[in-house]
Protein backbone atom coordinates (compact mmCIF):
# COMPACT_ATOMS: atom_id res chain seq x y z
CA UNK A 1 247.77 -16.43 -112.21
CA UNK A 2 247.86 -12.60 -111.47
CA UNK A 3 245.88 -10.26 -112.74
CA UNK A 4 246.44 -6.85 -111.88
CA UNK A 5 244.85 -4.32 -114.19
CA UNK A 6 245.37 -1.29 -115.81
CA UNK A 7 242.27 1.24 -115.51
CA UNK A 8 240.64 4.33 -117.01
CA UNK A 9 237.54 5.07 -114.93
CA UNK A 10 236.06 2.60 -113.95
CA UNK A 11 237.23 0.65 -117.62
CA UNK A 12 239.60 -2.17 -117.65
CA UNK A 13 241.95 -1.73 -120.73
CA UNK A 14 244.72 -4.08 -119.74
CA UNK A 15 245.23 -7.04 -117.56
CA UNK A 16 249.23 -8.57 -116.50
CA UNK A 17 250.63 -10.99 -114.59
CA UNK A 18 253.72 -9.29 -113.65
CA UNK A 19 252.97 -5.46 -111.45
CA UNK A 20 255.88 -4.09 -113.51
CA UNK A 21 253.88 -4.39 -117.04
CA UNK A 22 251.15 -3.01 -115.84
CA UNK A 23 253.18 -0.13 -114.67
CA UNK A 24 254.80 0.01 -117.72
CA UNK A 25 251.55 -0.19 -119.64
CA UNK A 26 249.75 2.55 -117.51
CA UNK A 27 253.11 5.04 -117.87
CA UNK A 28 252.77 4.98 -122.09
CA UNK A 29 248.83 5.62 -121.99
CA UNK A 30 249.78 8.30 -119.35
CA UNK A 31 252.36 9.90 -122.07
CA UNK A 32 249.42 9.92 -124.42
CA UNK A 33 247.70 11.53 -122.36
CA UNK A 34 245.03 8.98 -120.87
CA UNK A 35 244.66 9.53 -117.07
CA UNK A 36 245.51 4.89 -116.79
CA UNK A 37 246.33 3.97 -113.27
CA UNK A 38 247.38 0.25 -111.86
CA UNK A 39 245.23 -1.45 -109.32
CA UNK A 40 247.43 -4.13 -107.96
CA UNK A 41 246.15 -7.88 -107.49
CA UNK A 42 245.26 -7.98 -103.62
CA UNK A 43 245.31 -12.40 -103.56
CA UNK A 44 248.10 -13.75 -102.02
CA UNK A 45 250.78 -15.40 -104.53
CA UNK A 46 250.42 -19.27 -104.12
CA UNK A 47 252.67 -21.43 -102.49
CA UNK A 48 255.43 -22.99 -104.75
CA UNK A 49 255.69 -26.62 -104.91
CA UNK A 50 259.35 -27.98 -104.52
CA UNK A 51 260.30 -29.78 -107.71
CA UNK A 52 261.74 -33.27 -107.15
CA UNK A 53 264.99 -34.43 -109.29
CA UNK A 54 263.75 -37.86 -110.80
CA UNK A 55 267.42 -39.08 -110.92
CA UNK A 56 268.06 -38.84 -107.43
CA UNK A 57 264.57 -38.63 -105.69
CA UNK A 58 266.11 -35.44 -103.79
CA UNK A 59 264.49 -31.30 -104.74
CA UNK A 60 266.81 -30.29 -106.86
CA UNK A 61 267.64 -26.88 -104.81
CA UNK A 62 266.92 -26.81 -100.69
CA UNK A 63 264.11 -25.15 -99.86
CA UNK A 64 264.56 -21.79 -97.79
CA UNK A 65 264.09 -21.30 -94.26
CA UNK A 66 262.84 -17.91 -93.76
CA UNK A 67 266.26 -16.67 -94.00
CA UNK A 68 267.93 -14.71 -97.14
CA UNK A 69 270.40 -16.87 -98.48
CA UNK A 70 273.68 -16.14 -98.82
């Protein structure tokens, strides 16, 4: 899982998995007046698995080619 964190210093006061609640996280404590800034998680996301359809034996959606689908 992801764990970017929300700082203070060198203090940790929040960890997410998503980048957009840490924002969101760091942006209230900043209108309270507490210097928070977001260090994004620098791993790489992990590969996805394709999930198989029991029924048919077949993944249930194709997997993408590098290409944006349409």
């Amino acid at each position: 899982m992801r764990k970017h964190s929300v700082m203070v210093g060198d203090r940790v006061l929040y960890h997410a998995a998503q980048l957009s609640h840490a924002q969101r996280f760091a942006q209230a404590r900043q209108a309270e007046g507490i210097a928070a800034y977001v260090v994004p998680d620098q791993t790489p996301a992990p590969a996805r698995k394709v999930r198989m359809n029991p029924l048919t034996g077949k993944p249930y959606k194709k997997p993408q080619t590098g290409q944006k689908a349409r």
